[in-house]
N, C-alpha and C. Protein backbone atom coordinates (compact mmCIF):
# COMPACT_ATOMS: atom_id res chain seq x y z
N UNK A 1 40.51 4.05 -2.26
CA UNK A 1 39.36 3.95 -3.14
C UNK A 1 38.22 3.26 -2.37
N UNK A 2 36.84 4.09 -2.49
CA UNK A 2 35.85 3.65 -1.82
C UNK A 2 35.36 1.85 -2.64
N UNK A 3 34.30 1.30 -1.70
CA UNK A 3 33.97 0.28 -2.40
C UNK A 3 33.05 0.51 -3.61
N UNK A 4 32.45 1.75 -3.51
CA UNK A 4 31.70 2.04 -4.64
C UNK A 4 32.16 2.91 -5.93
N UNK A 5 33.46 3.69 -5.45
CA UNK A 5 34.46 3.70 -6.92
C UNK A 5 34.92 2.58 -7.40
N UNK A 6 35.26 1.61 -6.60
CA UNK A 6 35.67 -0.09 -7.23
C UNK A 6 34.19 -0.33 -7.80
N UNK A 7 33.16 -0.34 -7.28
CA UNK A 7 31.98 -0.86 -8.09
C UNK A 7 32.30 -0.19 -9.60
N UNK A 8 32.29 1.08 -9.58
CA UNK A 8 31.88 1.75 -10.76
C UNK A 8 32.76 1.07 -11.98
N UNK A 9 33.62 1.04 -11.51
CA UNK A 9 34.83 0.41 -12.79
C UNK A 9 34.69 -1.11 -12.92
N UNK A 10 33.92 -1.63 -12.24
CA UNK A 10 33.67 -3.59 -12.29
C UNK A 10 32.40 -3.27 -13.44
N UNK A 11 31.38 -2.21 -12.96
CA UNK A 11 30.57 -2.32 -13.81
C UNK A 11 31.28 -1.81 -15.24
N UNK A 12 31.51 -0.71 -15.09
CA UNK A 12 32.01 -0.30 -16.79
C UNK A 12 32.56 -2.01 -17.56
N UNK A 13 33.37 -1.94 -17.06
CA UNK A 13 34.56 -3.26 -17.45
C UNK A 13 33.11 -4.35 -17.73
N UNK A 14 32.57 -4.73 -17.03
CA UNK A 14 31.52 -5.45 -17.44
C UNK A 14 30.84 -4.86 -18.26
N UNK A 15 30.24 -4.00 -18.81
CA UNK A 15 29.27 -2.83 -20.22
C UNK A 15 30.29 -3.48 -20.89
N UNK A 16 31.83 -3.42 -21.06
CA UNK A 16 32.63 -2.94 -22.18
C UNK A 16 32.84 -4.79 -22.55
N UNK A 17 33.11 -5.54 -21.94
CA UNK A 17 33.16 -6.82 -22.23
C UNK A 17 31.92 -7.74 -22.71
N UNK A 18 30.85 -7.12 -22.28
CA UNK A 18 29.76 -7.52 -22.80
C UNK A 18 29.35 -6.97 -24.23
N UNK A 19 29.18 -6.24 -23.85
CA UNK A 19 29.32 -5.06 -25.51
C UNK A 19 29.79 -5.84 -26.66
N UNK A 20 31.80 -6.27 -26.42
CA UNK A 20 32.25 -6.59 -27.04
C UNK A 20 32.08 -8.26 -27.70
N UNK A 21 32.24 -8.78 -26.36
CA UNK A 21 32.24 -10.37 -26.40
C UNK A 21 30.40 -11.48 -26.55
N UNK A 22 29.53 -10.42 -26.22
CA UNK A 22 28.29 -10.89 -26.35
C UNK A 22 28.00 -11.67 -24.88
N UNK A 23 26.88 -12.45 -24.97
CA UNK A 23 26.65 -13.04 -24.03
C UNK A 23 26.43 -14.75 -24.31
N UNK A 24 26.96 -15.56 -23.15
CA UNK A 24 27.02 -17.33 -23.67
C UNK A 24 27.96 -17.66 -23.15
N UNK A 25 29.19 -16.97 -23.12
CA UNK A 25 31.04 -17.57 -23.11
C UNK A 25 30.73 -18.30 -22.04
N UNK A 26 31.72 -19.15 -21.62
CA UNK A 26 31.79 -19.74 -20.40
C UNK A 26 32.08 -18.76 -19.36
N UNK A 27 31.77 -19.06 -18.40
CA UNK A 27 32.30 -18.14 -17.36
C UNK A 27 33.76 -18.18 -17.07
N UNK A 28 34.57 -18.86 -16.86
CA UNK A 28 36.29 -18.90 -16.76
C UNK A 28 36.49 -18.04 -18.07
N UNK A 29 35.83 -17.67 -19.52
CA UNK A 29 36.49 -16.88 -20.46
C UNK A 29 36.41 -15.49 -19.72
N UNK A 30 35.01 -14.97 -19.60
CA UNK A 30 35.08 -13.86 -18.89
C UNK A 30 35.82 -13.96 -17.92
N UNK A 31 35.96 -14.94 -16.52
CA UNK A 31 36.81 -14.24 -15.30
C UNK A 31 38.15 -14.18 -15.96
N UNK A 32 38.45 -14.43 -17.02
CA UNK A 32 39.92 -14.12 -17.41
C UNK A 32 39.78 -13.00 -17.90
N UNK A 33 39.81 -12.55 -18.90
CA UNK A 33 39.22 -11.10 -19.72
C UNK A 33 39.45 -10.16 -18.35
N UNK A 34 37.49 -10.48 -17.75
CA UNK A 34 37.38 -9.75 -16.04
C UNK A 34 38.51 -9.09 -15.62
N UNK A 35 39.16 -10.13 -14.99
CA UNK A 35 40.67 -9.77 -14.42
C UNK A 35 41.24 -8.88 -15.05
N UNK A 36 41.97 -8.93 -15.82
CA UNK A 36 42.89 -8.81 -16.96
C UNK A 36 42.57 -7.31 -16.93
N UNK A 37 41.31 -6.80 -17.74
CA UNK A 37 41.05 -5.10 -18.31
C UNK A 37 40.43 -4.42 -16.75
N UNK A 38 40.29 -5.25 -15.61
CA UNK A 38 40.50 -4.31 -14.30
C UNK A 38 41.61 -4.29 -13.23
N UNK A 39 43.32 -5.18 -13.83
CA UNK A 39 44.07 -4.93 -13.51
C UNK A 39 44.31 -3.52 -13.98
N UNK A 40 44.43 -3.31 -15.59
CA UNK A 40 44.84 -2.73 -16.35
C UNK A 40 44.15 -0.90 -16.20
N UNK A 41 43.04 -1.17 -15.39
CA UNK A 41 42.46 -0.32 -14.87
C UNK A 41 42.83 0.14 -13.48
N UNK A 42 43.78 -0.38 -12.69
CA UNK A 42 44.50 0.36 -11.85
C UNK A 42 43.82 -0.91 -10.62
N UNK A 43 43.28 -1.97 -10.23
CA UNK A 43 42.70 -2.55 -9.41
C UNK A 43 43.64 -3.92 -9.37
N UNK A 44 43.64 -4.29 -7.83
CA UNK A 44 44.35 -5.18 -7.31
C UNK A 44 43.38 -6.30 -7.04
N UNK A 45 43.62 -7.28 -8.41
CA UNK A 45 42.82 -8.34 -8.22
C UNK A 45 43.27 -10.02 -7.85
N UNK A 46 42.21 -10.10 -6.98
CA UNK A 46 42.71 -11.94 -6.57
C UNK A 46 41.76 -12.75 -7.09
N UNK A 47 42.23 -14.08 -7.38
CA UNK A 47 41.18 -14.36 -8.05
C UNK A 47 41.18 -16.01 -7.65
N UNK A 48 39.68 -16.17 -7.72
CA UNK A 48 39.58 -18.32 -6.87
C UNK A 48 40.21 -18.23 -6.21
N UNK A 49 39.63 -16.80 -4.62
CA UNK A 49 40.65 -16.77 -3.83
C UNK A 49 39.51 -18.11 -2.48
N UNK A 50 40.49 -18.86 -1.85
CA UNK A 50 39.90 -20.12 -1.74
C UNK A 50 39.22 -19.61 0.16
N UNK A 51 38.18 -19.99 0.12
CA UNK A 51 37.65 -19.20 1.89
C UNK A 51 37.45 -20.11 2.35
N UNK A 52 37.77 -20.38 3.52
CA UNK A 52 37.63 -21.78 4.64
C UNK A 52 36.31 -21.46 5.29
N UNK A 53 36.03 -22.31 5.96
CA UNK A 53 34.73 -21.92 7.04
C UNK A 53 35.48 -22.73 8.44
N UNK A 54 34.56 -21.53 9.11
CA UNK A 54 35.25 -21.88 10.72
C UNK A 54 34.15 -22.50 11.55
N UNK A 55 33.90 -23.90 11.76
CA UNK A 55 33.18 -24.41 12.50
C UNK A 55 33.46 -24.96 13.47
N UNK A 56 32.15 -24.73 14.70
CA UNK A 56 33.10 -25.29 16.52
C UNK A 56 34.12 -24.86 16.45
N UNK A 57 34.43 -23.77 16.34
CA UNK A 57 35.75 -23.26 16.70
C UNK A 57 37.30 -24.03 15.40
N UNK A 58 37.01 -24.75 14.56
CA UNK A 58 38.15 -25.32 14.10
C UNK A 58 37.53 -24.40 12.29
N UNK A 59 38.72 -24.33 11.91
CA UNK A 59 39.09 -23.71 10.35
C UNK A 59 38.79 -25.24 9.40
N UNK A 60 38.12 -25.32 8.41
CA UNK A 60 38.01 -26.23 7.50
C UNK A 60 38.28 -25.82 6.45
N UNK A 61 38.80 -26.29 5.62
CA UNK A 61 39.39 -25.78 3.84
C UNK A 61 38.45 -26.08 3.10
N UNK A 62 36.91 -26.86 3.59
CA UNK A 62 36.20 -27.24 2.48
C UNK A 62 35.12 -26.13 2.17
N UNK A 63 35.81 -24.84 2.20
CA UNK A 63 34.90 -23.92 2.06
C UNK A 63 34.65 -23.46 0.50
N UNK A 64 34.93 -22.32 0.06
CA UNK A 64 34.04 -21.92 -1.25
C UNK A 64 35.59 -20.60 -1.81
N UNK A 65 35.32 -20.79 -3.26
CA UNK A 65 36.15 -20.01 -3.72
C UNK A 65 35.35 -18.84 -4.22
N UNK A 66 35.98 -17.61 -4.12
CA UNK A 66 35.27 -16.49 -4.68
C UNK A 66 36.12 -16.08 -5.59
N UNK A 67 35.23 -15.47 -7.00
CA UNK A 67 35.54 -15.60 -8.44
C UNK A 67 36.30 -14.78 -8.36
N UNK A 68 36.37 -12.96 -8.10
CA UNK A 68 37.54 -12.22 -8.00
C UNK A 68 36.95 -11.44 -6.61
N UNK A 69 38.43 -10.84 -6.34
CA UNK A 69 37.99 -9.85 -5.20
C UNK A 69 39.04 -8.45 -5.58
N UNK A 70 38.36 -7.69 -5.96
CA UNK A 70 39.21 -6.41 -5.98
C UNK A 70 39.29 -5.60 -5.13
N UNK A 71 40.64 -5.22 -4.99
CA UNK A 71 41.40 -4.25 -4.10
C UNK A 71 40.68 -4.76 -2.48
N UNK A 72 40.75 -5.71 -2.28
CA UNK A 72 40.37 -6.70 -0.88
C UNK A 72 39.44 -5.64 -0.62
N UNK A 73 38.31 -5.38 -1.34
CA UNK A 73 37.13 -4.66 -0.70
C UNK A 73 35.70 -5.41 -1.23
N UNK A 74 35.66 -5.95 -2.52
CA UNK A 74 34.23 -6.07 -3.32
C UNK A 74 34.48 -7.08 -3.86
N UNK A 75 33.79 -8.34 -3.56
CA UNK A 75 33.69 -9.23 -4.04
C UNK A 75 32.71 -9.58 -5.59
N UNK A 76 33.29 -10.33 -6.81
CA UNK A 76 32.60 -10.02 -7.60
C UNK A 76 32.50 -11.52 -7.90
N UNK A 77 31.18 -11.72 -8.62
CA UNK A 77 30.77 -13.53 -8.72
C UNK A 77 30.15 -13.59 -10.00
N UNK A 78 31.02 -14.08 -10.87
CA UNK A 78 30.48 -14.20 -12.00
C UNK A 78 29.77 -15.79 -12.53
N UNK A 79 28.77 -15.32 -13.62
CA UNK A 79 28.20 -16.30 -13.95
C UNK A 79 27.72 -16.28 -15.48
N UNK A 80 27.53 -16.88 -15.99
CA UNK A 80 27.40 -17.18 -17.51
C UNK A 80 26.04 -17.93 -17.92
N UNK A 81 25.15 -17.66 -16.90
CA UNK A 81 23.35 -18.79 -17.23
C UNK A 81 22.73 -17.94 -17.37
N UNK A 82 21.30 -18.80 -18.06
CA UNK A 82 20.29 -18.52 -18.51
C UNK A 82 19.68 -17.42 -17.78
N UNK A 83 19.51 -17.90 -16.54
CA UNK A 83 18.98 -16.51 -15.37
C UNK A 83 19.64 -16.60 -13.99
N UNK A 84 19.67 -15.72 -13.10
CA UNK A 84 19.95 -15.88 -11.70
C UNK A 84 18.73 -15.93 -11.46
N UNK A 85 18.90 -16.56 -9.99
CA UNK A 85 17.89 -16.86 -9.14
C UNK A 85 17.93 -16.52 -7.86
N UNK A 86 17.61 -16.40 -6.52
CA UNK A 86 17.64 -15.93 -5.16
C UNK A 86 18.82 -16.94 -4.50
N UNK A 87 19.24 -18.24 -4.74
CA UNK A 87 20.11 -18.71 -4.21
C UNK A 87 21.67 -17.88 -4.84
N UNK A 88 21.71 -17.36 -6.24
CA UNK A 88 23.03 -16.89 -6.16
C UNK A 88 22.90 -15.82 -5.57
N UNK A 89 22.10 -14.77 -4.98
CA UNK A 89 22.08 -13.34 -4.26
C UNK A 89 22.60 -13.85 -2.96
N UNK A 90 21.83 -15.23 -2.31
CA UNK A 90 22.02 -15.47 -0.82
C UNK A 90 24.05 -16.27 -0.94
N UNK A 91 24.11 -16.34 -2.22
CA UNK A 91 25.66 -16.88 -2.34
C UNK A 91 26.26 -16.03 -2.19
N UNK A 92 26.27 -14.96 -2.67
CA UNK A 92 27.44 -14.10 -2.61
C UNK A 92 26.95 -13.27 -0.96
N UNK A 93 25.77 -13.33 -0.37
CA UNK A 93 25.73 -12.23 0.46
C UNK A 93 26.82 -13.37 1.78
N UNK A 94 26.77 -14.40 1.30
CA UNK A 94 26.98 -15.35 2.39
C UNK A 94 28.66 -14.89 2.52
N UNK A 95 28.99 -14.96 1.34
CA UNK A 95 30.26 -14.58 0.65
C UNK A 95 31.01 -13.71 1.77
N UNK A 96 30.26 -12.12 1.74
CA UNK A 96 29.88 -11.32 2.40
C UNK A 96 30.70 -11.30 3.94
N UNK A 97 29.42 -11.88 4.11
CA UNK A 97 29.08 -12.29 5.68
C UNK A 97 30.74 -13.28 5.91
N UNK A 98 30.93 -14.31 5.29
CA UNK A 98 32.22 -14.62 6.13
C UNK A 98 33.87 -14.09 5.35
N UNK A 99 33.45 -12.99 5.12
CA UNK A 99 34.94 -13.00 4.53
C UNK A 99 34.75 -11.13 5.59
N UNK A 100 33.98 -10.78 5.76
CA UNK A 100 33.68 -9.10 6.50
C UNK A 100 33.96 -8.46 5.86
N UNK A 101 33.21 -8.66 4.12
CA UNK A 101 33.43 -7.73 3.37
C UNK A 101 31.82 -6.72 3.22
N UNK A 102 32.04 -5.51 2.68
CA UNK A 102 30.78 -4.92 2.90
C UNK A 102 30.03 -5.05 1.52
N UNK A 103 30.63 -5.11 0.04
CA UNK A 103 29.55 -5.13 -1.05
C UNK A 103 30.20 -6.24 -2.55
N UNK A 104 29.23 -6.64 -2.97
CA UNK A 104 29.58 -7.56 -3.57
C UNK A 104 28.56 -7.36 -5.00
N UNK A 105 29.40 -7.98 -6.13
CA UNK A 105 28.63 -7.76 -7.42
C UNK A 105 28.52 -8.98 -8.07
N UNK A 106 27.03 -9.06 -8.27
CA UNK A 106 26.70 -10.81 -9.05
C UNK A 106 26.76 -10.14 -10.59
N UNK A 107 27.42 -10.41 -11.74
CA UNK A 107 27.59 -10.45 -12.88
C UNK A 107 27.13 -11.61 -13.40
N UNK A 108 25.78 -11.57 -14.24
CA UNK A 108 25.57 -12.54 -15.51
C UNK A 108 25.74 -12.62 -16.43
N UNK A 109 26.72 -12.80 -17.32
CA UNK A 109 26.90 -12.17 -18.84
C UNK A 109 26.09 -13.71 -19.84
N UNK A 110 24.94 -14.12 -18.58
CA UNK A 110 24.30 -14.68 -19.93
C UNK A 110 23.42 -14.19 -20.35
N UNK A 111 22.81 -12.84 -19.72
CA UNK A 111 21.95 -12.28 -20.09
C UNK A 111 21.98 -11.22 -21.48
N UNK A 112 21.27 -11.27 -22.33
CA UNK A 112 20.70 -10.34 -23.51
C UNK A 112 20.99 -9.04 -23.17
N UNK A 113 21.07 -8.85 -22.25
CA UNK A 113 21.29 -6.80 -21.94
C UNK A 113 22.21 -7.06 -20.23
N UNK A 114 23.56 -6.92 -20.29
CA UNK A 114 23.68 -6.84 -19.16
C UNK A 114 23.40 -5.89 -18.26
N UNK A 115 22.77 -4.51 -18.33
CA UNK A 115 22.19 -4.19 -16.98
C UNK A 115 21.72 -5.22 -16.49
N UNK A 116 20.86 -6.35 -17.36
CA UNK A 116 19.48 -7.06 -16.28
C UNK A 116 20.63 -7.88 -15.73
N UNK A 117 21.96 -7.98 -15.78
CA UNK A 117 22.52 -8.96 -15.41
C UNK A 117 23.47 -8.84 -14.42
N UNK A 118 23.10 -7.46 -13.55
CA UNK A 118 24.03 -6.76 -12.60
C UNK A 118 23.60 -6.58 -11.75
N UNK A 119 24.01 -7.61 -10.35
CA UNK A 119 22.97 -7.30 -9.05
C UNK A 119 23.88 -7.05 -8.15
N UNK A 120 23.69 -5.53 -7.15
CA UNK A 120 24.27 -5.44 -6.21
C UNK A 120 24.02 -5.97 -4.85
N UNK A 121 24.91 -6.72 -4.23
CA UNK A 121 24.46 -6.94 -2.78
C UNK A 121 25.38 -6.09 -1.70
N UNK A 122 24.99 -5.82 -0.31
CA UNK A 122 25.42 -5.53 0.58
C UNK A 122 25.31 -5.96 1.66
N UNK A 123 25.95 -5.66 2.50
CA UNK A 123 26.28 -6.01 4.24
C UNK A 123 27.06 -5.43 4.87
N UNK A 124 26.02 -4.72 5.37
CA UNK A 124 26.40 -3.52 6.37
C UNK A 124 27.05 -2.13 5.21
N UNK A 125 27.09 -1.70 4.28
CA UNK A 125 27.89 -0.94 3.67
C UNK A 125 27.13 0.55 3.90
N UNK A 126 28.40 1.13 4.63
CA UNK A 126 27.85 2.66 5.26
C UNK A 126 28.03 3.51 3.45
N UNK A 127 27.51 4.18 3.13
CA UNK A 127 27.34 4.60 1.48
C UNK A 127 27.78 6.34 2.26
């Protein structure tokens, strides 16, 4: 499965949870839900999978957890506020960049209409 058939079904799953559940929840309600109806959708998900950073040459654990990652291709970062801003785009692209993944999806389900709340990023992703 390409990374952009995994997109297509993160987004649905996001329409269908938003739809249902509205927008406000905390974010841990959705990444549970999240998970859950895109296992059930055929996708191999990890989740607060924990990323080290490698500095001067040595591995550090005080790195950053990413919210889910399905089928070890697309990283997805959910969030539950008022608005995104340019630091969560440069979060997840960073995401990206040290894990050598190629596309990643910022989900806001605090937004009023989640289209406005669905931003794709990439790096390097041959389409």
């Amino acid at each position: 499965m390409t990374e952009n058939q995994i997109a297509a079904i993160i987004v649905d799953v996001a329409y269908k949870l938003h739809s249902q559940l509205g927008h406000g929840l905390f974010e841990s309600v959705y990444e549970e839900l999240f998970a859950y109806d895109l296992i059930k959708r055929g996708l191999d998900i990890e989740r607060q999978k924990e990323v080290p950073v490698i500095y001067d040459g040595k591995k550090f654990g005080v790195g950053f957890r990413i919210d889910l990652i399905a089928n070890d291709k697309v990283i997805v970062e959910l969030k539950s506020i008022e608005q995104l801003t340019a630091v969560h785009k440069k979060q997840i692209l960073t995401y990206l960049r040290l894990t050598d993944k190629r596309l990643g999806l910022l989900i806001n389900f605090g937004e009023a209409y989640i289209k406005n709340g669905i931003i794709r990023v990439v790096n390097n992703l041959v389409e």
